[in-house]
PDB file of N, CA and C in Angstrom:
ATOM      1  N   UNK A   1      95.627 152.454  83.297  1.00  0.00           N
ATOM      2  CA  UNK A   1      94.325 151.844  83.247  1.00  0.00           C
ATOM      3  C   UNK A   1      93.777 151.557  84.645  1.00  0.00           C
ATOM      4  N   UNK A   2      94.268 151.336  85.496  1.00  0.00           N
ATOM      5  CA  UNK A   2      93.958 150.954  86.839  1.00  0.00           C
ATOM      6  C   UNK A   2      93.216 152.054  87.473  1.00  0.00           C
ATOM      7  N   UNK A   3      93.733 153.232  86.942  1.00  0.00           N
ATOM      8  CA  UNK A   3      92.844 154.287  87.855  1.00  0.00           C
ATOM      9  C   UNK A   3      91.653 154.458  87.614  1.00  0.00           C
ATOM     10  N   UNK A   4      91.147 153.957  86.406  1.00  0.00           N
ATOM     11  CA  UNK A   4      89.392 153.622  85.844  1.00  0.00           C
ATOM     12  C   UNK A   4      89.126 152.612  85.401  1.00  0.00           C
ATOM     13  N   UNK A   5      90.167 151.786  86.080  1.00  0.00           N
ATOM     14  CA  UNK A   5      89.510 150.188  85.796  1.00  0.00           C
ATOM     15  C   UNK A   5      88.038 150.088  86.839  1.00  0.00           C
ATOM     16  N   UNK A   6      86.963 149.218  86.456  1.00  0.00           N
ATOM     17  CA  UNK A   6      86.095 148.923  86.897  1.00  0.00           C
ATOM     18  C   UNK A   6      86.564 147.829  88.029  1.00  0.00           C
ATOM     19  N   UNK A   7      86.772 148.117  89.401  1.00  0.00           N
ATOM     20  CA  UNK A   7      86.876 147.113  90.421  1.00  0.00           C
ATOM     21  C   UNK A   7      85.130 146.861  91.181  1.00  0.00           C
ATOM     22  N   UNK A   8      84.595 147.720  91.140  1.00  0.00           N
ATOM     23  CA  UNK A   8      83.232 147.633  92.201  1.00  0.00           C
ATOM     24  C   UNK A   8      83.706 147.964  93.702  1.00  0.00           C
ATOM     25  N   UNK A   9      84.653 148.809  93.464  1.00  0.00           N
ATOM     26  CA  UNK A   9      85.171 149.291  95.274  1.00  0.00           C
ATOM     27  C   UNK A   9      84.447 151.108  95.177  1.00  0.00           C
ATOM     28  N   UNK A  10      83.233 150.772  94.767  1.00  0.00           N
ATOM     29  CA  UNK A  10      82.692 152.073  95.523  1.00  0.00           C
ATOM     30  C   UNK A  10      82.745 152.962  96.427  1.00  0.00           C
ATOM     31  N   UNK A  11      83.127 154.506  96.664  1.00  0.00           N
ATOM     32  CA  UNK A  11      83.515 154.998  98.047  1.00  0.00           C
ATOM     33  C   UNK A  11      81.679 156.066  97.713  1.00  0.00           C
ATOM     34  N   UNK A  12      81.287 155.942  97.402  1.00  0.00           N
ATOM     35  CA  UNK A  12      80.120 156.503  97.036  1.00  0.00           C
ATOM     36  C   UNK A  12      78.431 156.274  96.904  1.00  0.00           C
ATOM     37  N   UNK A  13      77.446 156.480  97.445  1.00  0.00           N
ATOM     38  CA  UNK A  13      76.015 155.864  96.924  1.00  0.00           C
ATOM     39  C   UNK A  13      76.246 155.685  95.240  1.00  0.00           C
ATOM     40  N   UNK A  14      75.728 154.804  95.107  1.00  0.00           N
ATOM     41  CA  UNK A  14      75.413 154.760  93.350  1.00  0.00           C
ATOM     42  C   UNK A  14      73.922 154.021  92.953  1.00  0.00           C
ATOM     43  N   UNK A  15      73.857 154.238  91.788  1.00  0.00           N
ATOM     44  CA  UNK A  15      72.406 153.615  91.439  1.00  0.00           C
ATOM     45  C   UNK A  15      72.468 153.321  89.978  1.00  0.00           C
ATOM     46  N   UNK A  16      72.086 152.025  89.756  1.00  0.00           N
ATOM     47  CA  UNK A  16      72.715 151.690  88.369  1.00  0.00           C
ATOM     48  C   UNK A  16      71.181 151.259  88.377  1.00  0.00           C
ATOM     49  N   UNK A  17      70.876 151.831  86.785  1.00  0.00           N
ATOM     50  CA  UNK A  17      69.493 151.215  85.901  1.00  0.00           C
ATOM     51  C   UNK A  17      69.546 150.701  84.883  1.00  0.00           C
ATOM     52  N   UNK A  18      69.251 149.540  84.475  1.00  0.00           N
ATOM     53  CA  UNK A  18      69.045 149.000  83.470  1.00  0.00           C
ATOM     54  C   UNK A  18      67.914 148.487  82.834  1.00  0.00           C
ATOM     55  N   UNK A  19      67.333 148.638  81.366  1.00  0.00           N
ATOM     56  CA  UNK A  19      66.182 148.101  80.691  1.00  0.00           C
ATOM     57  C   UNK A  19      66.465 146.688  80.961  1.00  0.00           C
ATOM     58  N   UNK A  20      65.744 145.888  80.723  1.00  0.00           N
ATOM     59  CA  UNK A  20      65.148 144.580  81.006  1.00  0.00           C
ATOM     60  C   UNK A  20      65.055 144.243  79.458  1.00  0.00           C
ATOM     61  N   UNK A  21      65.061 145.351  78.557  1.00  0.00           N
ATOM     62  CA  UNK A  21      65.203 144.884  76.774  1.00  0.00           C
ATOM     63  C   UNK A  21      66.138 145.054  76.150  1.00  0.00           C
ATOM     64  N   UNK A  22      67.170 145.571  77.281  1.00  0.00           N
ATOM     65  CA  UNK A  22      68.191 146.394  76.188  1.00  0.00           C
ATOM     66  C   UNK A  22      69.028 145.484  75.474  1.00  0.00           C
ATOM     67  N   UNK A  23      69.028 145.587  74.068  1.00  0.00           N
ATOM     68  CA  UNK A  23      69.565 144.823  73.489  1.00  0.00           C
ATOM     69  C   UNK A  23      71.223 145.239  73.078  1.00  0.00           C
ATOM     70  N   UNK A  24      71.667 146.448  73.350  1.00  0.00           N
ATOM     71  CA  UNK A  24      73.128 146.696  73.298  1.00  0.00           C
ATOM     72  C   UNK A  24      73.669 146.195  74.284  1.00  0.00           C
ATOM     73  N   UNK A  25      73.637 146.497  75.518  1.00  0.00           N
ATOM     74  CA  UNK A  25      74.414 145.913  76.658  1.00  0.00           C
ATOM     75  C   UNK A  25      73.711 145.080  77.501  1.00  0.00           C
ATOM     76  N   UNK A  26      73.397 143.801  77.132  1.00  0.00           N
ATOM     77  CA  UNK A  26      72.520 142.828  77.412  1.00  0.00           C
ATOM     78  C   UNK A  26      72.751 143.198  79.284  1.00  0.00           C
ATOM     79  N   UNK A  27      71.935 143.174  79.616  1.00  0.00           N
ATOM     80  CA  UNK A  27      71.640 143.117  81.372  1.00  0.00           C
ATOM     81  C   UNK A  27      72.818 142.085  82.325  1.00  0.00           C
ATOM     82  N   UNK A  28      72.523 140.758  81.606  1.00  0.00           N
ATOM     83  CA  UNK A  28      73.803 139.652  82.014  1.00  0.00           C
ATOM     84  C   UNK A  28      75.049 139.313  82.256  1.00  0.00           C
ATOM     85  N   UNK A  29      75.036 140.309  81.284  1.00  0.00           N
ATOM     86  CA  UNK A  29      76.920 140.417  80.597  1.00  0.00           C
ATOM     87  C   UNK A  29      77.498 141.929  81.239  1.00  0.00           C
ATOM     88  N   UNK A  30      76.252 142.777  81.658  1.00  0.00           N
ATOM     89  CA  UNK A  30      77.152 144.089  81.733  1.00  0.00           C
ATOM     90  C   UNK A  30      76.570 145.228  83.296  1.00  0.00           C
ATOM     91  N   UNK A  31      75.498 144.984  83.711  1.00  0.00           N
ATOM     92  CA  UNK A  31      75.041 145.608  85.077  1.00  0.00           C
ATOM     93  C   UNK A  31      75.175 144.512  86.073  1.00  0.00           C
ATOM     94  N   UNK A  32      74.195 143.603  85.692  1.00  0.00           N
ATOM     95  CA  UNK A  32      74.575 142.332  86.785  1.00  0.00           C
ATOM     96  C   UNK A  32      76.216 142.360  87.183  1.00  0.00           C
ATOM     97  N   UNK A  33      76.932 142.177  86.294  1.00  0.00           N
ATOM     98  CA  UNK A  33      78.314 141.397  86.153  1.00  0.00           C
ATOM     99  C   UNK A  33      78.699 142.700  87.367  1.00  0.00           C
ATOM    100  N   UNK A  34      78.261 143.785  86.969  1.00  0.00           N
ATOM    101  CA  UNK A  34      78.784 145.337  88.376  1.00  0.00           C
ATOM    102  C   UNK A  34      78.688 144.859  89.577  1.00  0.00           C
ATOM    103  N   UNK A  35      76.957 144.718  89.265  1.00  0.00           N
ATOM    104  CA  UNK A  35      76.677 144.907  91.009  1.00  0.00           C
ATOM    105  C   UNK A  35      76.764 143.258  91.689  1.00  0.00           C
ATOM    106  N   UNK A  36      77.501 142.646  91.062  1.00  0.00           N
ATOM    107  CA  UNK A  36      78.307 141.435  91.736  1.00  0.00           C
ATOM    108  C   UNK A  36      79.765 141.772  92.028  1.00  0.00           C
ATOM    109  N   UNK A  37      80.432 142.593  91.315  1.00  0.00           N
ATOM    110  CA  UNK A  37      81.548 143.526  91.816  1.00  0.00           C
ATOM    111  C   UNK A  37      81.631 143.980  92.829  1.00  0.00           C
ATOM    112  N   UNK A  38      80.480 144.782  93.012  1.00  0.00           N
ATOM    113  CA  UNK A  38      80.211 145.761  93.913  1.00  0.00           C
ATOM    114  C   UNK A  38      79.863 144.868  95.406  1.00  0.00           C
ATOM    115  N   UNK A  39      79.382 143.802  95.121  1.00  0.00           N
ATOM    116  CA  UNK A  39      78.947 143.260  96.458  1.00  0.00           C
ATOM    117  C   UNK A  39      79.686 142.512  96.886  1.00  0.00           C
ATOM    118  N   UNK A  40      80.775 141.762  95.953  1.00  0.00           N
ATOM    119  CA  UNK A  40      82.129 141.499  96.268  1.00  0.00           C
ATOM    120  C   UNK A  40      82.615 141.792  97.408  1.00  0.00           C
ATOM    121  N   UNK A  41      83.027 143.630  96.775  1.00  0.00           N
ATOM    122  CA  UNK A  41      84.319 144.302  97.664  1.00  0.00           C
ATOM    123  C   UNK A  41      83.387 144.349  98.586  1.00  0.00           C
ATOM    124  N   UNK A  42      82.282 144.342  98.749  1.00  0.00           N
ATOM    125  CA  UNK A  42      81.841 144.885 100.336  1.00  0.00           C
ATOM    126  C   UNK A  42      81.081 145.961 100.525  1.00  0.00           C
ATOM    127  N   UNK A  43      80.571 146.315  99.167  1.00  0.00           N
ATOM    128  CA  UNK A  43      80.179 147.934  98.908  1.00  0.00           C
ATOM    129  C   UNK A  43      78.754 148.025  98.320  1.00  0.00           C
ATOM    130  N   UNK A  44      78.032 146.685  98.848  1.00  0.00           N
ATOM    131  CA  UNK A  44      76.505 146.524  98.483  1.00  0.00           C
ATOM    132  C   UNK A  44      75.758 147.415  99.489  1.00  0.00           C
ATOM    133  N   UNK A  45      75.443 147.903 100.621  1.00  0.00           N
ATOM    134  CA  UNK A  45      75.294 148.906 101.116  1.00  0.00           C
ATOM    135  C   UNK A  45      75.129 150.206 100.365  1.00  0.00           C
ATOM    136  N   UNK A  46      76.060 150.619  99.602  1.00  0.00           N
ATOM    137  CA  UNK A  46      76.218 151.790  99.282  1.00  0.00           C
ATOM    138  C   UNK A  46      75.940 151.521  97.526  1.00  0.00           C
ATOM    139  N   UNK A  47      75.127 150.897  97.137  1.00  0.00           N
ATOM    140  CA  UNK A  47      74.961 150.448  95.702  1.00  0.00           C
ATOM    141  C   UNK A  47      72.949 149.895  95.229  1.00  0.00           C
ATOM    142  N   UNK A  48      72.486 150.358  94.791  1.00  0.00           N
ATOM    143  CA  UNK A  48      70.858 150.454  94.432  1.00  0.00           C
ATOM    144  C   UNK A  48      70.879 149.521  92.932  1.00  0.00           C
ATOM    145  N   UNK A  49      70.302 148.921  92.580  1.00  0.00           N
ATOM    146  CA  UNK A  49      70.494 148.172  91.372  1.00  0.00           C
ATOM    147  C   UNK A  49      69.262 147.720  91.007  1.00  0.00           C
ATOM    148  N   UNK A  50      68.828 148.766  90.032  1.00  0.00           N
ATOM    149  CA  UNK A  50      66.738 148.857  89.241  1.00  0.00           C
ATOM    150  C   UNK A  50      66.877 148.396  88.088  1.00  0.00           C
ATOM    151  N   UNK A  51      66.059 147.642  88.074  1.00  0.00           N
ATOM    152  CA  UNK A  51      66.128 147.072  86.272  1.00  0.00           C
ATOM    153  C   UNK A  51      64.513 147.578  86.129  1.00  0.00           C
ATOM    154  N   UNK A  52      64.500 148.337  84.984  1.00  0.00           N
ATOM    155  CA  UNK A  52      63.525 148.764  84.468  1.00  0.00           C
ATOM    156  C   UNK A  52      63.066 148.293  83.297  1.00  0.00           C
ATOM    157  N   UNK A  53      61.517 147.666  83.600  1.00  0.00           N
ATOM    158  CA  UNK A  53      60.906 146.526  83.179  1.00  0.00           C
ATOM    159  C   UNK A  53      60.284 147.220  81.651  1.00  0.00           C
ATOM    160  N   UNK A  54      61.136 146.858  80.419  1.00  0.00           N
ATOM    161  CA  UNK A  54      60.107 146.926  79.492  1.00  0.00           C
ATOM    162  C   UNK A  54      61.297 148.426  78.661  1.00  0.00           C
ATOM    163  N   UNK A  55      62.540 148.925  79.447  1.00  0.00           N
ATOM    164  CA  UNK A  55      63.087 149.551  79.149  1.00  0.00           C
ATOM    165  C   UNK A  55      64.298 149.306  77.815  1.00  0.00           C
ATOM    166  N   UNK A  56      64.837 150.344  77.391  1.00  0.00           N
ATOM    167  CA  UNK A  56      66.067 149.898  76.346  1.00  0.00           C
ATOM    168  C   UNK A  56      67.108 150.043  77.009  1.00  0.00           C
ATOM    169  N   UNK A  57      68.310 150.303  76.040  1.00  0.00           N
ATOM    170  CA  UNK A  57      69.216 151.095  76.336  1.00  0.00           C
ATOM    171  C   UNK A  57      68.924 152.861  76.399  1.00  0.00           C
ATOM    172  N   UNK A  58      68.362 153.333  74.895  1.00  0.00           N
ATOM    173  CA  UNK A  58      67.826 154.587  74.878  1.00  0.00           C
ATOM    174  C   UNK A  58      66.430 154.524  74.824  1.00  0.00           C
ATOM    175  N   UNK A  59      65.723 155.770  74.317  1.00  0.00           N
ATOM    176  CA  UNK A  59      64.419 155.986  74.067  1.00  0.00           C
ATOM    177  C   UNK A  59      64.181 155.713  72.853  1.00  0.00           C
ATOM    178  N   UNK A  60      64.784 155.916  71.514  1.00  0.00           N
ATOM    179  CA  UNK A  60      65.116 155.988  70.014  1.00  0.00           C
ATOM    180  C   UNK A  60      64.118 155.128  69.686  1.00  0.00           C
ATOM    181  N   UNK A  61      63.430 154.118  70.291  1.00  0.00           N
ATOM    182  CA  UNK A  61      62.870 153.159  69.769  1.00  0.00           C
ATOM    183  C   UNK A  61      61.443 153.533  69.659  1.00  0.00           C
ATOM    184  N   UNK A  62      61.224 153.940  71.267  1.00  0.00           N
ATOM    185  CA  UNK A  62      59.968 154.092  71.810  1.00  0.00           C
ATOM    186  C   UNK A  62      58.927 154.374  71.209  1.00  0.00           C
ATOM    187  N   UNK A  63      58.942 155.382  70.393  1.00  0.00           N
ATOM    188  CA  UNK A  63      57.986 155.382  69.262  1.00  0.00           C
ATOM    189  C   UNK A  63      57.453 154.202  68.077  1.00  0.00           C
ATOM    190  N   UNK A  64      58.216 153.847  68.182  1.00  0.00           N
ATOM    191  CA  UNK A  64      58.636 152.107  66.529  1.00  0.00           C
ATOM    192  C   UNK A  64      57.795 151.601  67.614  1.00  0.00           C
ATOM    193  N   UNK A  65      57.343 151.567  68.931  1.00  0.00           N
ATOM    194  CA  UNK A  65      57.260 150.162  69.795  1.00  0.00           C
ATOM    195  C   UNK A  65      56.585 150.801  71.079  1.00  0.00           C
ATOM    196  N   UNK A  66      55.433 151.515  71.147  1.00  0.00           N
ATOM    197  CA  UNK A  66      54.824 152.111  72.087  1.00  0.00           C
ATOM    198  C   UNK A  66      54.263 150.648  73.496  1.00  0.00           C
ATOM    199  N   UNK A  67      53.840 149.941  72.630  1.00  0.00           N
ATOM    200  CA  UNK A  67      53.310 148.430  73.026  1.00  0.00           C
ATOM    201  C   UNK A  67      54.090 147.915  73.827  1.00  0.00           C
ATOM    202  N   UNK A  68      55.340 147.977  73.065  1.00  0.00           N
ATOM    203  CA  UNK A  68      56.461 147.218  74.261  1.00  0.00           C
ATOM    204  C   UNK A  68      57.274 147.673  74.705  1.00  0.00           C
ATOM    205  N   UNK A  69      57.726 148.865  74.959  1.00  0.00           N
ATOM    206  CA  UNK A  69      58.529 149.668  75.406  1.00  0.00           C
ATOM    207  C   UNK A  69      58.277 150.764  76.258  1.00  0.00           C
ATOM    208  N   UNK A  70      59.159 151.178  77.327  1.00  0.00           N
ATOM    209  CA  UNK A  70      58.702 152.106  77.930  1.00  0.00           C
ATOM    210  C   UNK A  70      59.863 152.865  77.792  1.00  0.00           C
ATOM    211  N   UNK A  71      59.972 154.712  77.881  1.00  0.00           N
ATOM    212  CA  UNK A  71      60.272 155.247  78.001  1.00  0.00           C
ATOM    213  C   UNK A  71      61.366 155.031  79.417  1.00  0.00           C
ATOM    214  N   UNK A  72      63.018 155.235  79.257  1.00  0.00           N
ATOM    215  CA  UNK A  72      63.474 155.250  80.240  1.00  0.00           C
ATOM    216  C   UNK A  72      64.409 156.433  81.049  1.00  0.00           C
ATOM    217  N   UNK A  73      63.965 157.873  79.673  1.00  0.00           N
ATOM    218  CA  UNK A  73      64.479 158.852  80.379  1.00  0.00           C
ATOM    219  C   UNK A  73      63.728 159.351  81.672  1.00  0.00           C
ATOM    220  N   UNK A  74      62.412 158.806  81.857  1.00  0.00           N
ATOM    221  CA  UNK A  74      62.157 159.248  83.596  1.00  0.00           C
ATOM    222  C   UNK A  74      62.408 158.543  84.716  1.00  0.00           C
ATOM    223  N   UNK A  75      62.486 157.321  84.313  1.00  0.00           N
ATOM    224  CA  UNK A  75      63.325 156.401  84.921  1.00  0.00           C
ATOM    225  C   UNK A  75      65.030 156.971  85.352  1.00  0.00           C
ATOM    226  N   UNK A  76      65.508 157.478  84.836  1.00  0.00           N
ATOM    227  CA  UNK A  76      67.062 158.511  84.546  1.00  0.00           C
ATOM    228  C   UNK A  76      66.742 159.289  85.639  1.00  0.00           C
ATOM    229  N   UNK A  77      65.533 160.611  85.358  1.00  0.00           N
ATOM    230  CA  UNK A  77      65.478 161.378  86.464  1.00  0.00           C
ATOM    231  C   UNK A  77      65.055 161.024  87.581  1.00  0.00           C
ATOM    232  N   UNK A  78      64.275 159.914  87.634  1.00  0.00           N
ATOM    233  CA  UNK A  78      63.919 159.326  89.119  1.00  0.00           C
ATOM    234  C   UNK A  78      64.804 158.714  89.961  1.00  0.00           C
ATOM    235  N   UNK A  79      65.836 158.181  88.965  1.00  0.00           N
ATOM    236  CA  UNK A  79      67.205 157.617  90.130  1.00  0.00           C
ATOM    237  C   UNK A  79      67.914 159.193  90.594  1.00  0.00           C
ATOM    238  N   UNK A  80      67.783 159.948  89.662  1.00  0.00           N
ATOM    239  CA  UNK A  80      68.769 161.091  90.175  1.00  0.00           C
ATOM    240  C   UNK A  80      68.390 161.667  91.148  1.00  0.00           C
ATOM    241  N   UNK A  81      67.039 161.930  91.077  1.00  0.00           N
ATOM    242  CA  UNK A  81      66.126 162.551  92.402  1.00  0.00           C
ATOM    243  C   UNK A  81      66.669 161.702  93.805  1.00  0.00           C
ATOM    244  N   UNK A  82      66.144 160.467  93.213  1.00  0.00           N
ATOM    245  CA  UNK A  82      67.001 159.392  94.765  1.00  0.00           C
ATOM    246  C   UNK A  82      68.001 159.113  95.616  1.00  0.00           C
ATOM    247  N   UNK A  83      68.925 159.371  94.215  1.00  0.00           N
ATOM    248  CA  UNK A  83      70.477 159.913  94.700  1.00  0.00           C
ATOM    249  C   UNK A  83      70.621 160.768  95.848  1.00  0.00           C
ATOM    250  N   UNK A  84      70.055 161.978  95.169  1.00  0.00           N
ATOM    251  CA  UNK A  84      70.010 163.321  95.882  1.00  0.00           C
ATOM    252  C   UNK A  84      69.557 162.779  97.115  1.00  0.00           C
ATOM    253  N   UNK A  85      68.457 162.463  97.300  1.00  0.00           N
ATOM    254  CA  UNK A  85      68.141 162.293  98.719  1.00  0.00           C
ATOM    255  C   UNK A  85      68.929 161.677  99.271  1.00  0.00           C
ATOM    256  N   UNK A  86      69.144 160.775  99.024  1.00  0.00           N
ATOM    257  CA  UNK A  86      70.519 159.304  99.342  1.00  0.00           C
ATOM    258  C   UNK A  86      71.424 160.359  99.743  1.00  0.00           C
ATOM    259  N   UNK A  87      72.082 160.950  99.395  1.00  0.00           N
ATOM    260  CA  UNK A  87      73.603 161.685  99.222  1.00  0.00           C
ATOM    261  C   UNK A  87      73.141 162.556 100.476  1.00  0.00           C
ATOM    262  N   UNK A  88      72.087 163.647  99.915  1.00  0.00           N
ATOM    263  CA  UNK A  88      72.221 165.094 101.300  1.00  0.00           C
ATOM    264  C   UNK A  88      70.956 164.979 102.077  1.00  0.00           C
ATOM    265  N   UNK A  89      70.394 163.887 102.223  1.00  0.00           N
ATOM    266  CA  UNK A  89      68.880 163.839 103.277  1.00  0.00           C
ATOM    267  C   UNK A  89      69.446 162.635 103.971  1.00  0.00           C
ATOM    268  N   UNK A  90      70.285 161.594 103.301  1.00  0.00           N
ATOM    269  CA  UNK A  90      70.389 159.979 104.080  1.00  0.00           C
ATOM    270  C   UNK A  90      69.143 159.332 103.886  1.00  0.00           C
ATOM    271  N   UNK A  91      68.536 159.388 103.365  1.00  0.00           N
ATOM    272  CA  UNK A  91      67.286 158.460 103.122  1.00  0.00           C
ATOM    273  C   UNK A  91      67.453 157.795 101.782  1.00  0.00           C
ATOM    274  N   UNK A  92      67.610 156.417 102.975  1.00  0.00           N
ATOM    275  CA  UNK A  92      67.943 155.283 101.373  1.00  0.00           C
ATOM    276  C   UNK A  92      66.677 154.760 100.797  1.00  0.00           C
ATOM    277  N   UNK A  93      67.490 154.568  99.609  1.00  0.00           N
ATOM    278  CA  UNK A  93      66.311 154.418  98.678  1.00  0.00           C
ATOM    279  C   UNK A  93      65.851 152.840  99.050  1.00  0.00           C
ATOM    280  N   UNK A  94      65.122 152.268  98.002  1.00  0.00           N
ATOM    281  CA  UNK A  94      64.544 150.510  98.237  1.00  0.00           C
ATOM    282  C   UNK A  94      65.240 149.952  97.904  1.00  0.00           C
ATOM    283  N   UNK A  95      65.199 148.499  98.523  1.00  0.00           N
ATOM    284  CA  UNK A  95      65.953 147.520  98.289  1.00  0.00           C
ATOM    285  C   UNK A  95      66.099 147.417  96.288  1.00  0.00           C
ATOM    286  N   UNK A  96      67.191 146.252  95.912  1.00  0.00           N
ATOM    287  CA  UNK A  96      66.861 146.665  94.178  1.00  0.00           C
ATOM    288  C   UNK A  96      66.155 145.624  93.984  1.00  0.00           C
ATOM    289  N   UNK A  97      65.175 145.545  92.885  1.00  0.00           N
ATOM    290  CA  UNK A  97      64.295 145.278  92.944  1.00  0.00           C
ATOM    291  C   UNK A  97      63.896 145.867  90.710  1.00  0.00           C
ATOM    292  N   UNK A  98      63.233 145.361  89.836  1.00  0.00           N
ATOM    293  CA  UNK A  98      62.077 145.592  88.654  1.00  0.00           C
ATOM    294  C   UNK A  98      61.239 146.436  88.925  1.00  0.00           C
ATOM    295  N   UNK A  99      61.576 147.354  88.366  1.00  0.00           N
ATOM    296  CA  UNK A  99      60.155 148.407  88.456  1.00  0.00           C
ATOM    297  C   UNK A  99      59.448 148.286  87.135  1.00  0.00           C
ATOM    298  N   UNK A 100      58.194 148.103  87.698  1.00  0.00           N
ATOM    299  CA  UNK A 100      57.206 147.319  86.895  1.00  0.00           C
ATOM    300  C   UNK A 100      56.811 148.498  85.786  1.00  0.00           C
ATOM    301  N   UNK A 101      56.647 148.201  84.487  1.00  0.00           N
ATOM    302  CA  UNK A 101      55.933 149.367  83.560  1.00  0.00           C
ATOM    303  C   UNK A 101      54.527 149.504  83.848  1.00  0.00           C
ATOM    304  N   UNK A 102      54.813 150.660  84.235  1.00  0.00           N
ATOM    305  CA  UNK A 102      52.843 151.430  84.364  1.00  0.00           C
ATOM    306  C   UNK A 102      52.042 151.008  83.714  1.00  0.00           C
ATOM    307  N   UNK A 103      50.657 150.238  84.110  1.00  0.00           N
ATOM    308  CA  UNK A 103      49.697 150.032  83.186  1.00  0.00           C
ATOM    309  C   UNK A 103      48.804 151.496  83.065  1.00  0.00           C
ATOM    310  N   UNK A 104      48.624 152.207  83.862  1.00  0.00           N
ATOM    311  CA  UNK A 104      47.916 153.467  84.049  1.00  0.00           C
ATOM    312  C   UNK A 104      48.286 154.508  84.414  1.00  0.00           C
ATOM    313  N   UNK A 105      47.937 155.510  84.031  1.00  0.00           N
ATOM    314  CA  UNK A 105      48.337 157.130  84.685  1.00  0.00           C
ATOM    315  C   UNK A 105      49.296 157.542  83.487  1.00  0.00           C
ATOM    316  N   UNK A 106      50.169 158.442  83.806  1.00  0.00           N
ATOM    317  CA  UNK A 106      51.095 158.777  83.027  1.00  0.00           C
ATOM    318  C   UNK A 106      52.224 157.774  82.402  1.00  0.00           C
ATOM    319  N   UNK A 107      51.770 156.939  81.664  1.00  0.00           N
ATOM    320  CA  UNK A 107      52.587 155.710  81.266  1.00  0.00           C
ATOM    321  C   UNK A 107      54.015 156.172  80.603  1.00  0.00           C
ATOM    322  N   UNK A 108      53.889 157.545  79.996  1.00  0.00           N
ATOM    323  CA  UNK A 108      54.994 157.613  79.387  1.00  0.00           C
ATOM    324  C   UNK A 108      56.207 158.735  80.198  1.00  0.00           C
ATOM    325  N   UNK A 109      55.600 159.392  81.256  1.00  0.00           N
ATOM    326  CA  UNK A 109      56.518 160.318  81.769  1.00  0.00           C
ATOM    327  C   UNK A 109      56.872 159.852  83.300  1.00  0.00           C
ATOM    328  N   UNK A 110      56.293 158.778  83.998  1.00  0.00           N
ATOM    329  CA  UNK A 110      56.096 158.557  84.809  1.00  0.00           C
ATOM    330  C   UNK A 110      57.153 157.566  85.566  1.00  0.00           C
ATOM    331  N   UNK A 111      57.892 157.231  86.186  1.00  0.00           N
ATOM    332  CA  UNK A 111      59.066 156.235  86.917  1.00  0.00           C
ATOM    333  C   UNK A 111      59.256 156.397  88.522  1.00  0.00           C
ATOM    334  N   UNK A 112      58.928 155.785  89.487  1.00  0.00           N
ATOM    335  CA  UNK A 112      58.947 155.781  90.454  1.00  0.00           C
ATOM    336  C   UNK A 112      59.555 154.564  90.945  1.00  0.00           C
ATOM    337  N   UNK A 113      60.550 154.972  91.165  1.00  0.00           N
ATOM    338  CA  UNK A 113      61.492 154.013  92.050  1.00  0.00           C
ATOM    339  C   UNK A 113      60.846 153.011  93.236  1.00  0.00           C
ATOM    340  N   UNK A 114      60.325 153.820  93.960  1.00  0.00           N
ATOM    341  CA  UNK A 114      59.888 153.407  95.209  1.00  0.00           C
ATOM    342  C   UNK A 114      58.438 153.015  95.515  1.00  0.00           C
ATOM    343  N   UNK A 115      57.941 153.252  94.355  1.00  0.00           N
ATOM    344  CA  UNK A 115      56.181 153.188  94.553  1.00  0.00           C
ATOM    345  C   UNK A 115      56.100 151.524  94.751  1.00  0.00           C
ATOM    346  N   UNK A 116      55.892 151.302  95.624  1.00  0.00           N
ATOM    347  CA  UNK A 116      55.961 149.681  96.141  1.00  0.00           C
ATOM    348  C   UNK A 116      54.525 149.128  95.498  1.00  0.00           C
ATOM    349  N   UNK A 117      53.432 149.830  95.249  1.00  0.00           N
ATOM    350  CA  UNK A 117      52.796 149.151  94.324  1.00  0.00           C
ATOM    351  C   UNK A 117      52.813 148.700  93.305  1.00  0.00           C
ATOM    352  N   UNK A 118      54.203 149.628  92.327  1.00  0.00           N
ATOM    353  CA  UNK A 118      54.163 149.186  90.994  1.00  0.00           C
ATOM    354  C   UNK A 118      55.530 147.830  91.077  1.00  0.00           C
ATOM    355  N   UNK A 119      56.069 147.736  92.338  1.00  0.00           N
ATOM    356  CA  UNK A 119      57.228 146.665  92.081  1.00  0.00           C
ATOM    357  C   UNK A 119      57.036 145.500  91.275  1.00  0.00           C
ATOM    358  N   UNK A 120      58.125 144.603  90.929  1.00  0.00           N
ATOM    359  CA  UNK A 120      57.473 143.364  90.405  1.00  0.00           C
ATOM    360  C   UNK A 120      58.785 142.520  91.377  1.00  0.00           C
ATOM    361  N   UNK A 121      58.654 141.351  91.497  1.00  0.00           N
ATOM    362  CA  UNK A 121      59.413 140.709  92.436  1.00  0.00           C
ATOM    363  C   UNK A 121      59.844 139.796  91.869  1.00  0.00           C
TER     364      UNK A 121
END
């Protein structure tokens, strides 16, 4: 068990996202609880931590709940894009930080990590 026990001794960039609704793995109990791990060992540097405002666990819902929910598979590809850069450009991503749900534009395909206008603080 030790060799995939969860310590938070990262040798790697990572980027952990979480909905702000998700009601399976409540935010409190299960990302937070990481990236206090992670900043523990010493490995907050190398660790991004987005809570995505208005998100689930999956999409499954999104439809039942257009009103209150946002779509968080582009949210998915927008950390991955970031990664990438993170990993083979070195350009770190933003501090972590709520990324706010779009009131306008492409509300449903749309996730931008970094768009400092849509942050929420």
């Amino acid at each position: 068990m030790a060799r995939v026990a969860l310590t938070g001794r990262i040798g790697r960039p990572l980027i952990t996202l979480h909905g702000d609704l998700d009601a399976l793995l409540p935010k409190a109990a299960d990302s937070d609880v990481y990236a206090r791990m992670v900043e523990a060992r010493g490995r907050g540097a190398l660790h991004r931590y987005y809570t995505i405002e208005g998100g689930t666990h999956v999409d499954g819902l999104y439809d039942t709940y257009p009103d209150r929910l946002r779509q968080i598979l582009p949210c998915y590809r927008s950390a991955f894009d970031t990664l990438v850069s993170w990993v083979e450009k070195g350009v770190r991503p933003p501090a972590n930080h709520t990324v706010a749900r779009p009131a306008s534009g492409d509300v449903v395909n749309a996730c931008a990590l970094d768009d400092r206008d849509a942050l929420v603080r």
